[in-house]
Protein backbone atom coordinates (compact mmCIF):
# COMPACT_ATOMS: atom_id res chain seq x y z
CA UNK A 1 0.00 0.00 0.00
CA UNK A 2 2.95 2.26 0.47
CA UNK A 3 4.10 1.75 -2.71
CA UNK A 4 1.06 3.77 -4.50
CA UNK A 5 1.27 6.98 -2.20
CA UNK A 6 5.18 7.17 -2.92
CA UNK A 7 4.10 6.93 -6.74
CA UNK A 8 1.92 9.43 -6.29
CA UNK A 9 3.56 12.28 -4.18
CA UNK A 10 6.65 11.26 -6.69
CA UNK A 11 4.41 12.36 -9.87
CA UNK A 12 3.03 15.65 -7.97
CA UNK A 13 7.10 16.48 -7.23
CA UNK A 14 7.33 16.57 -10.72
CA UNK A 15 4.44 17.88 -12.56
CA UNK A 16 5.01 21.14 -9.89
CA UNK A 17 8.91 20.82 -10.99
CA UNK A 18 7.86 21.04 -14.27
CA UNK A 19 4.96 23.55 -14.16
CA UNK A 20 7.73 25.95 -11.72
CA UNK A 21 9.83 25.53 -14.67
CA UNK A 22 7.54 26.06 -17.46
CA UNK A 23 7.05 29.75 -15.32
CA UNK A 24 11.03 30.38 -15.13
CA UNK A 25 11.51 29.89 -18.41
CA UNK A 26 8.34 32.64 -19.29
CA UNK A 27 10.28 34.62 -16.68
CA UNK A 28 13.49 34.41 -18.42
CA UNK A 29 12.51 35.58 -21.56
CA UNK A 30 10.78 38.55 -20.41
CA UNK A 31 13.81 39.47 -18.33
CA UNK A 32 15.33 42.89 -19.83
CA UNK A 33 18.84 43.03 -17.64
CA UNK A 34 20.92 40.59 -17.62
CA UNK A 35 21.53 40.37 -13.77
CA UNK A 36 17.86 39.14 -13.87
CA UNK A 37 18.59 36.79 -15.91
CA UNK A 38 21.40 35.54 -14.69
CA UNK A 39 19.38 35.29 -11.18
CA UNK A 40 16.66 33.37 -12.90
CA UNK A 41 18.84 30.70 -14.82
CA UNK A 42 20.32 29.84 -11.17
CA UNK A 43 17.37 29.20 -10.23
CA UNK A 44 16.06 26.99 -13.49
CA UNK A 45 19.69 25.39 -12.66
CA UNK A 46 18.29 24.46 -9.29
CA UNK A 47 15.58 22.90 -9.91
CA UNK A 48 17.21 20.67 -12.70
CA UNK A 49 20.18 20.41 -14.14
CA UNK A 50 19.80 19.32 -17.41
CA UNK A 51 17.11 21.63 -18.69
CA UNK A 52 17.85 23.66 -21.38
CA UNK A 53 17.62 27.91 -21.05
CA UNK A 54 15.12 28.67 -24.04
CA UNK A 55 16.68 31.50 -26.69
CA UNK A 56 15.08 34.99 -26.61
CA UNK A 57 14.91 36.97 -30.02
């Protein structure tokens, strides 16, 4: 029985992971200055390594 409410507070750790993220990145690209940027990728960099920082045009 254990097993099933591990599973399940494991899937909400990452579905808010990845929704945090998903808000970051928006963050990030609407950054002007590049201290708040910087600040925010540190952050993105927290939460997970491996993510990519999205390209602003």
């Amino acid at each position: 029985m254990g097993f099933t409410i591990e599973r399940k507070r494991e899937i909400h750790r990452r579905r808010h992971r990845k929704a945090k993220i998903a808000k970051l990145k928006a963050k990030y690209l609407a950054a002007t200055n590049k201290a708040e940027k910087e600040k925010i990728a540190a952050k993105i960099k927290r939460l997970s390594f491996y993510v990519e920082l999205p390209t602003g045009k």
